[in-house]
N, C-alpha and C. Protein backbone atom coordinates (compact mmCIF):
# COMPACT_ATOMS: atom_id res chain seq x y z
N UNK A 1 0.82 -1.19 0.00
CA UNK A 1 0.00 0.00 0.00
C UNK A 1 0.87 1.26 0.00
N UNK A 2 1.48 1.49 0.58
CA UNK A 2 2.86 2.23 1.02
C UNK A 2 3.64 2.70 -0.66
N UNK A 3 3.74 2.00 -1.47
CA UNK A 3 4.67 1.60 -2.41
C UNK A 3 3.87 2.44 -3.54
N UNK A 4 2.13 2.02 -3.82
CA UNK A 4 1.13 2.43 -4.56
C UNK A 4 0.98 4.18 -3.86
N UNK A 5 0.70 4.18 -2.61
CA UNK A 5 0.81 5.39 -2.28
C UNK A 5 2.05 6.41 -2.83
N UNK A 6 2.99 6.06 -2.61
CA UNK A 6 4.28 6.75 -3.40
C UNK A 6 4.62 7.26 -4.53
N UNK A 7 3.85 5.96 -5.54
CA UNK A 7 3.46 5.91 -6.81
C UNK A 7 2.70 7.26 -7.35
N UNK A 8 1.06 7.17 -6.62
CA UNK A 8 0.35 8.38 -6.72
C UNK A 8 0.73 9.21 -6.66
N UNK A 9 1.29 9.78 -6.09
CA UNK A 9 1.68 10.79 -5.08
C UNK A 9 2.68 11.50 -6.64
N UNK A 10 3.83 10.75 -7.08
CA UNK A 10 4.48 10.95 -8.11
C UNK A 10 3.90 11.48 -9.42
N UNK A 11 2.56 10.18 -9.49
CA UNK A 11 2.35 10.70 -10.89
C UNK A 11 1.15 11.58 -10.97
N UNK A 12 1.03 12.35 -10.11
CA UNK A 12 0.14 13.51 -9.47
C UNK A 12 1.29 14.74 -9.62
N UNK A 13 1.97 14.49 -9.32
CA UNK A 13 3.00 15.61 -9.45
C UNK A 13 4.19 15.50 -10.89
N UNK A 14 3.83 14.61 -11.50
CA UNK A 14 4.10 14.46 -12.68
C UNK A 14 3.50 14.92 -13.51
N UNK A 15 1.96 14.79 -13.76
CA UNK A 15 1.12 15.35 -14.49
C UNK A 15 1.15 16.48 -14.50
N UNK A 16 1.20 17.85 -13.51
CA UNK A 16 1.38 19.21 -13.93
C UNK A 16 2.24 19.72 -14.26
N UNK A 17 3.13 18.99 -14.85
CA UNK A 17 4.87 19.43 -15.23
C UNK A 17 4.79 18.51 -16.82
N UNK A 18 4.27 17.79 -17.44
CA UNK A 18 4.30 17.31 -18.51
C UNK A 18 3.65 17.25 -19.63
N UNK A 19 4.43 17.47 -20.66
CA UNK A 19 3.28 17.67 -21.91
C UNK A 19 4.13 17.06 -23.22
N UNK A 20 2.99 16.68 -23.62
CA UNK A 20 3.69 16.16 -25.45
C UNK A 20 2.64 16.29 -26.12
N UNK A 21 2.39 16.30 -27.40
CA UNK A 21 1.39 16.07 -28.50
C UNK A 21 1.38 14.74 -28.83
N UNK A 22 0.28 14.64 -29.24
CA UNK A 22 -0.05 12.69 -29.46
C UNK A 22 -0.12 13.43 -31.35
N UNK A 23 -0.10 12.06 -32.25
CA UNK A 23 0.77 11.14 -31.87
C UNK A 23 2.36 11.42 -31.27
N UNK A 24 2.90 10.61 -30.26
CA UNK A 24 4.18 10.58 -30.00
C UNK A 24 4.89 10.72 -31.00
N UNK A 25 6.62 11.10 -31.27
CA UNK A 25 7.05 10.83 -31.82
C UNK A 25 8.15 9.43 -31.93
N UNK A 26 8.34 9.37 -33.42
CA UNK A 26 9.17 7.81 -33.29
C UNK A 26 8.17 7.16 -34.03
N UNK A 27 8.65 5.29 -33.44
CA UNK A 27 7.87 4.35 -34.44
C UNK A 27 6.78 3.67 -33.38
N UNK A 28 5.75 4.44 -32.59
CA UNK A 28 5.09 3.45 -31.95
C UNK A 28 3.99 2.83 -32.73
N UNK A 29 3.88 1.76 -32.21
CA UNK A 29 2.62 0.96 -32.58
C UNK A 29 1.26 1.26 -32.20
N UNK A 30 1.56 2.26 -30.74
CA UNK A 30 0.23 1.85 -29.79
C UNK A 30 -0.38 3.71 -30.47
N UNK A 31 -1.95 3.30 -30.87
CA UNK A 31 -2.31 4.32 -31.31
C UNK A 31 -2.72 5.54 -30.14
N UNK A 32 -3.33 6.76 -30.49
CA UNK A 32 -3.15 7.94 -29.46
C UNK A 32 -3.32 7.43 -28.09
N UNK A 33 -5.05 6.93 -28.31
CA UNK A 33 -5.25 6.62 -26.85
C UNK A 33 -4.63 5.71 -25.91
N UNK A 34 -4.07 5.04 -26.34
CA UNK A 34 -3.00 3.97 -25.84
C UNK A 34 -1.93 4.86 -24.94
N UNK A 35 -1.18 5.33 -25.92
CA UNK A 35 0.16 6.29 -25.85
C UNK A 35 -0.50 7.45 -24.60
N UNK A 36 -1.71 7.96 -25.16
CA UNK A 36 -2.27 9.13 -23.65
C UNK A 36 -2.51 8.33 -22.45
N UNK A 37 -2.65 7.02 -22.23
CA UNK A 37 -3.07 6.28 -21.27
C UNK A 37 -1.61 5.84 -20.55
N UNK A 38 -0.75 5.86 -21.24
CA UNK A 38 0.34 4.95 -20.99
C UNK A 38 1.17 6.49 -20.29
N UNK A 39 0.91 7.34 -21.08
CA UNK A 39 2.14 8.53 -21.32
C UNK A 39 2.64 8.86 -19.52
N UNK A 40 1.87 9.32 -18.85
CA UNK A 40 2.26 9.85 -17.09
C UNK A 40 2.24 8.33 -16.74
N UNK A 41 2.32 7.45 -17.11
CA UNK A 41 2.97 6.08 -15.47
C UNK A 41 4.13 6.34 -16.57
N UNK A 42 4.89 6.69 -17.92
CA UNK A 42 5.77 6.32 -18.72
C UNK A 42 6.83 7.74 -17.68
N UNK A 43 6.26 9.17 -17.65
CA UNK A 43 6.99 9.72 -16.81
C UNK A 43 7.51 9.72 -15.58
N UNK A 44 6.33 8.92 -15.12
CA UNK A 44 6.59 8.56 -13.49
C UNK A 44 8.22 6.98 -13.52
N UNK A 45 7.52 6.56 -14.52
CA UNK A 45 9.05 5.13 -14.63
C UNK A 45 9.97 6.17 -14.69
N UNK A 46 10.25 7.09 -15.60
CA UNK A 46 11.38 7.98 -15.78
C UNK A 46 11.98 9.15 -14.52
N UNK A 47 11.28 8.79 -14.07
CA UNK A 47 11.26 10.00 -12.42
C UNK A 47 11.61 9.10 -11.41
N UNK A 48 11.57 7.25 -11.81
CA UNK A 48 12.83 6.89 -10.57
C UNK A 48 14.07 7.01 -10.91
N UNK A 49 14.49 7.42 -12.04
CA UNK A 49 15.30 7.45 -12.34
C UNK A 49 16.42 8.82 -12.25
N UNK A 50 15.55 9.58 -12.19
CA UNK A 50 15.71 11.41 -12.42
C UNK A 50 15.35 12.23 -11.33
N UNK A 51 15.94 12.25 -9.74
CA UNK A 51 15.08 12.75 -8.63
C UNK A 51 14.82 14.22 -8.71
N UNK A 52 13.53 14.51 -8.36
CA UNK A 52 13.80 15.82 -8.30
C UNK A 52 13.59 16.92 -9.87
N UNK A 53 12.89 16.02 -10.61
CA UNK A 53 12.39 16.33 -11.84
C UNK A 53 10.91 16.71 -12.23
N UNK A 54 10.60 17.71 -12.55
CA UNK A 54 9.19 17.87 -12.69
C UNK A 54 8.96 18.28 -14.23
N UNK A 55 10.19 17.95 -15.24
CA UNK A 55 10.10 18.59 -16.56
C UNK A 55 10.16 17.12 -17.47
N UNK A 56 8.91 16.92 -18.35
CA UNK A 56 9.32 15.21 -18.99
C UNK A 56 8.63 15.82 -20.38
N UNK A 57 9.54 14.47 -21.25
CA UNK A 57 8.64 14.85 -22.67
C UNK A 57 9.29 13.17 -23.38
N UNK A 58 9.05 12.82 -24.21
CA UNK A 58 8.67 11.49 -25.28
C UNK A 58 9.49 12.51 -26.08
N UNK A 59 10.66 12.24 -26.00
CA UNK A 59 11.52 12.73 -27.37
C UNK A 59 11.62 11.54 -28.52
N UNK A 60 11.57 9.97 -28.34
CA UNK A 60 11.74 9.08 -29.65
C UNK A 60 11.07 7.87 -29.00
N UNK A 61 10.40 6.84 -29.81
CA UNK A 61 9.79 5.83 -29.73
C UNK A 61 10.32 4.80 -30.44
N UNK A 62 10.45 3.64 -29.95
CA UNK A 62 10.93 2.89 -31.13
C UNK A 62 10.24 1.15 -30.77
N UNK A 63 10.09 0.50 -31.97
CA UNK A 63 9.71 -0.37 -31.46
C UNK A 63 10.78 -2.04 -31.11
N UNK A 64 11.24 -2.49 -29.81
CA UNK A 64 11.85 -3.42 -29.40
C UNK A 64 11.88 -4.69 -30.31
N UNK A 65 10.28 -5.16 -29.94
CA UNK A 65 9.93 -6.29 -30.32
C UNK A 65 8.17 -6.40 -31.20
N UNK A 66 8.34 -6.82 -31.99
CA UNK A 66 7.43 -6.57 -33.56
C UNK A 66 5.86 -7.61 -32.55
N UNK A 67 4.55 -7.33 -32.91
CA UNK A 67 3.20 -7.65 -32.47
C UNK A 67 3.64 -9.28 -32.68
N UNK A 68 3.12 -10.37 -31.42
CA UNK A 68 3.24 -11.64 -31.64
C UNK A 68 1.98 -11.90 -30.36
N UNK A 69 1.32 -12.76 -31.25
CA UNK A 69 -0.07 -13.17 -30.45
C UNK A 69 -0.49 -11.69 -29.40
N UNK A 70 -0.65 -10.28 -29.87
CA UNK A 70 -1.35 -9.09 -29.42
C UNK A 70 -0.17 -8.68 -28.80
N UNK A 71 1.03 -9.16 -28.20
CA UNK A 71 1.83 -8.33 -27.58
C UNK A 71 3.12 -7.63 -27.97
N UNK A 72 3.50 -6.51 -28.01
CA UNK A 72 4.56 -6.32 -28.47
C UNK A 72 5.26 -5.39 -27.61
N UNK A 73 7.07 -4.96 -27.68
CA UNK A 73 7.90 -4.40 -26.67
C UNK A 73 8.05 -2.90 -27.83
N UNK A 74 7.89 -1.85 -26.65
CA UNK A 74 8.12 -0.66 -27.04
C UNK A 74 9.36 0.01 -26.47
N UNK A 75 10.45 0.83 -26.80
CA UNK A 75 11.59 1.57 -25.75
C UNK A 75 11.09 3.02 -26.03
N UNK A 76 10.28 4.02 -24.98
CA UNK A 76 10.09 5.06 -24.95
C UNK A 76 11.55 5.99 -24.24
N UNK A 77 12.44 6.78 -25.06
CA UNK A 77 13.25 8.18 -24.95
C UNK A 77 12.11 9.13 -24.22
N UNK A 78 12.40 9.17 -22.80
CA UNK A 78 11.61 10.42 -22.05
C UNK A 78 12.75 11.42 -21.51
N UNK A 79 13.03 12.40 -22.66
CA UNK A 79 13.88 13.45 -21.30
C UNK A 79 13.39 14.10 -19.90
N UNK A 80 14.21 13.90 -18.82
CA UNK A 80 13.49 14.58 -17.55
C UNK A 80 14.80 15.11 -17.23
N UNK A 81 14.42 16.52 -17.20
CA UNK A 81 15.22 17.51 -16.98
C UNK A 81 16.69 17.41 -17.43
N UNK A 82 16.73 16.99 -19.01
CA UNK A 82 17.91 17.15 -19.66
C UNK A 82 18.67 15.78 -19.66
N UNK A 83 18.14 14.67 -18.78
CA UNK A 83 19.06 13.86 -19.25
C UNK A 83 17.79 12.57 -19.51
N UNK A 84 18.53 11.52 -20.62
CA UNK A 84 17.25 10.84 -21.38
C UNK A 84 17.58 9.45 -20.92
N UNK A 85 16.06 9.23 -20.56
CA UNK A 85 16.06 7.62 -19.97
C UNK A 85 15.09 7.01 -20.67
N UNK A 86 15.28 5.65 -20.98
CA UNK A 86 14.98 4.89 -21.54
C UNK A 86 14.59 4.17 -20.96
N UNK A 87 12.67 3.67 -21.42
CA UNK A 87 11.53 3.31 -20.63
C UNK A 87 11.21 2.10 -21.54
N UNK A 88 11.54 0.88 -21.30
CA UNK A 88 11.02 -0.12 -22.02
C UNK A 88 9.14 -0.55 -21.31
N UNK A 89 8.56 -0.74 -22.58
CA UNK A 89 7.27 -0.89 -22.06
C UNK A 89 6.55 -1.80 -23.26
N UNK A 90 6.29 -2.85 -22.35
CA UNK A 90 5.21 -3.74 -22.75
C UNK A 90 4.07 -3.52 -23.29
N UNK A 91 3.59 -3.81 -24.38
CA UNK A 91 1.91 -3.29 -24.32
C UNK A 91 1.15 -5.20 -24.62
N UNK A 92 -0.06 -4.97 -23.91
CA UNK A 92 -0.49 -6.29 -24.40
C UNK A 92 -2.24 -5.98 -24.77
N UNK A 93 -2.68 -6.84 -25.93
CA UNK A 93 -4.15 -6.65 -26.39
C UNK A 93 -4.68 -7.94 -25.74
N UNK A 94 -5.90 -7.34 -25.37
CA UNK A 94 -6.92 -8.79 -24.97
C UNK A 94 -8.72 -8.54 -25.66
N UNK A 95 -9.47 -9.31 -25.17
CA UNK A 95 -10.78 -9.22 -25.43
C UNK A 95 -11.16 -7.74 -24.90
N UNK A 96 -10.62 -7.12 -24.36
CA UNK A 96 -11.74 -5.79 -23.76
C UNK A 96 -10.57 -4.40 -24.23
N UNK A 97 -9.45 -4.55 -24.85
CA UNK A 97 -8.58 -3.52 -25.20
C UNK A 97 -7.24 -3.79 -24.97
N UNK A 98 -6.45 -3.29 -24.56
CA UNK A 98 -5.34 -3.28 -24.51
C UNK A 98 -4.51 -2.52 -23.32
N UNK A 99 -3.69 -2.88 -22.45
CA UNK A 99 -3.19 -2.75 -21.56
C UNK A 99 -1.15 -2.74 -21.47
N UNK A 100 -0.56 -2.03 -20.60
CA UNK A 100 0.75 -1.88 -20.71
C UNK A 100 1.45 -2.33 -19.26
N UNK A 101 2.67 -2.67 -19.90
CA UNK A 101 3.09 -3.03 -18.60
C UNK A 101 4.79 -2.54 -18.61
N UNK A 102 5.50 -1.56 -17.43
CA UNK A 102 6.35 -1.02 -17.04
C UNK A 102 7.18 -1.75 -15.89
N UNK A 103 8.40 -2.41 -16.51
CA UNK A 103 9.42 -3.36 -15.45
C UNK A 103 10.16 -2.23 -14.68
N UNK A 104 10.13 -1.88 -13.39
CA UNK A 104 11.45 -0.89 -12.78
C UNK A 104 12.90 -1.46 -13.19
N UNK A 105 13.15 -2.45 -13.08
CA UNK A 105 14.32 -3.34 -13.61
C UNK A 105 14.87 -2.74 -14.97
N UNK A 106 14.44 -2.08 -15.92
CA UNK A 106 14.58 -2.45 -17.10
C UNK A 106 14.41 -0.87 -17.69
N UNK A 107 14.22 -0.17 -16.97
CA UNK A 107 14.86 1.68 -16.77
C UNK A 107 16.31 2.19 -16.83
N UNK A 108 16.21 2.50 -17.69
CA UNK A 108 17.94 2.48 -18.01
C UNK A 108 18.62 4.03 -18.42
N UNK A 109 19.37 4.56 -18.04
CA UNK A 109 19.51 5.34 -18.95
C UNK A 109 20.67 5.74 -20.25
């Protein structure tokens, strides 16, 4: 609970410091609403990385790993405050839409 609380708390204070235009730039797969759904937990991954950052943006997209049975690997370029980290992110399709998934492990910069 503690951990999720922390979380919030971040991407609450992430959101009034961030902006991009959809579509992203780069090669994503995942269309607007995807990318707007995904975009603030994508700054918040980039803000464990960057303490003390309240400035983010999707400078390049690229795609990892090509669509296989609905899922495919995305590496989102988010600069936060000048220096660029690299956000690998899962996206997966099912019966009701499509959903993403963000490893802390795998934040790199």
């Amino acid at each position: 609970m503690k951990k999720y609380l922390i979380f919030l708390i971040l991407l609450l204070g992430v959101s009034a410091y961030a902006a991009n235009t959809l579509p992203l730039p780069g090669q994503s797969l995942a269309n607007e609403k995807l990318q707007a759904d995904t975009l603030m937990t994508s700054y918040a991954a980039a803000g464990t990385k960057v303490t003390n950052c309240n400035n983010y943006s999707v400078i390049n997209t690229k795609v990892l790993r090509q669509p296989a049975n609905g899922n495919w690997k995305e590496e989102w370029t988010i600069n936060a405050c000048g220096k660029n980290v690299f956000v690998p992110i899962t996206f997966i399709l099912d019966s009701t839409g499509a959903t993403y998934s963000i490893s802390a492990r795998e934040i790199h910069f």
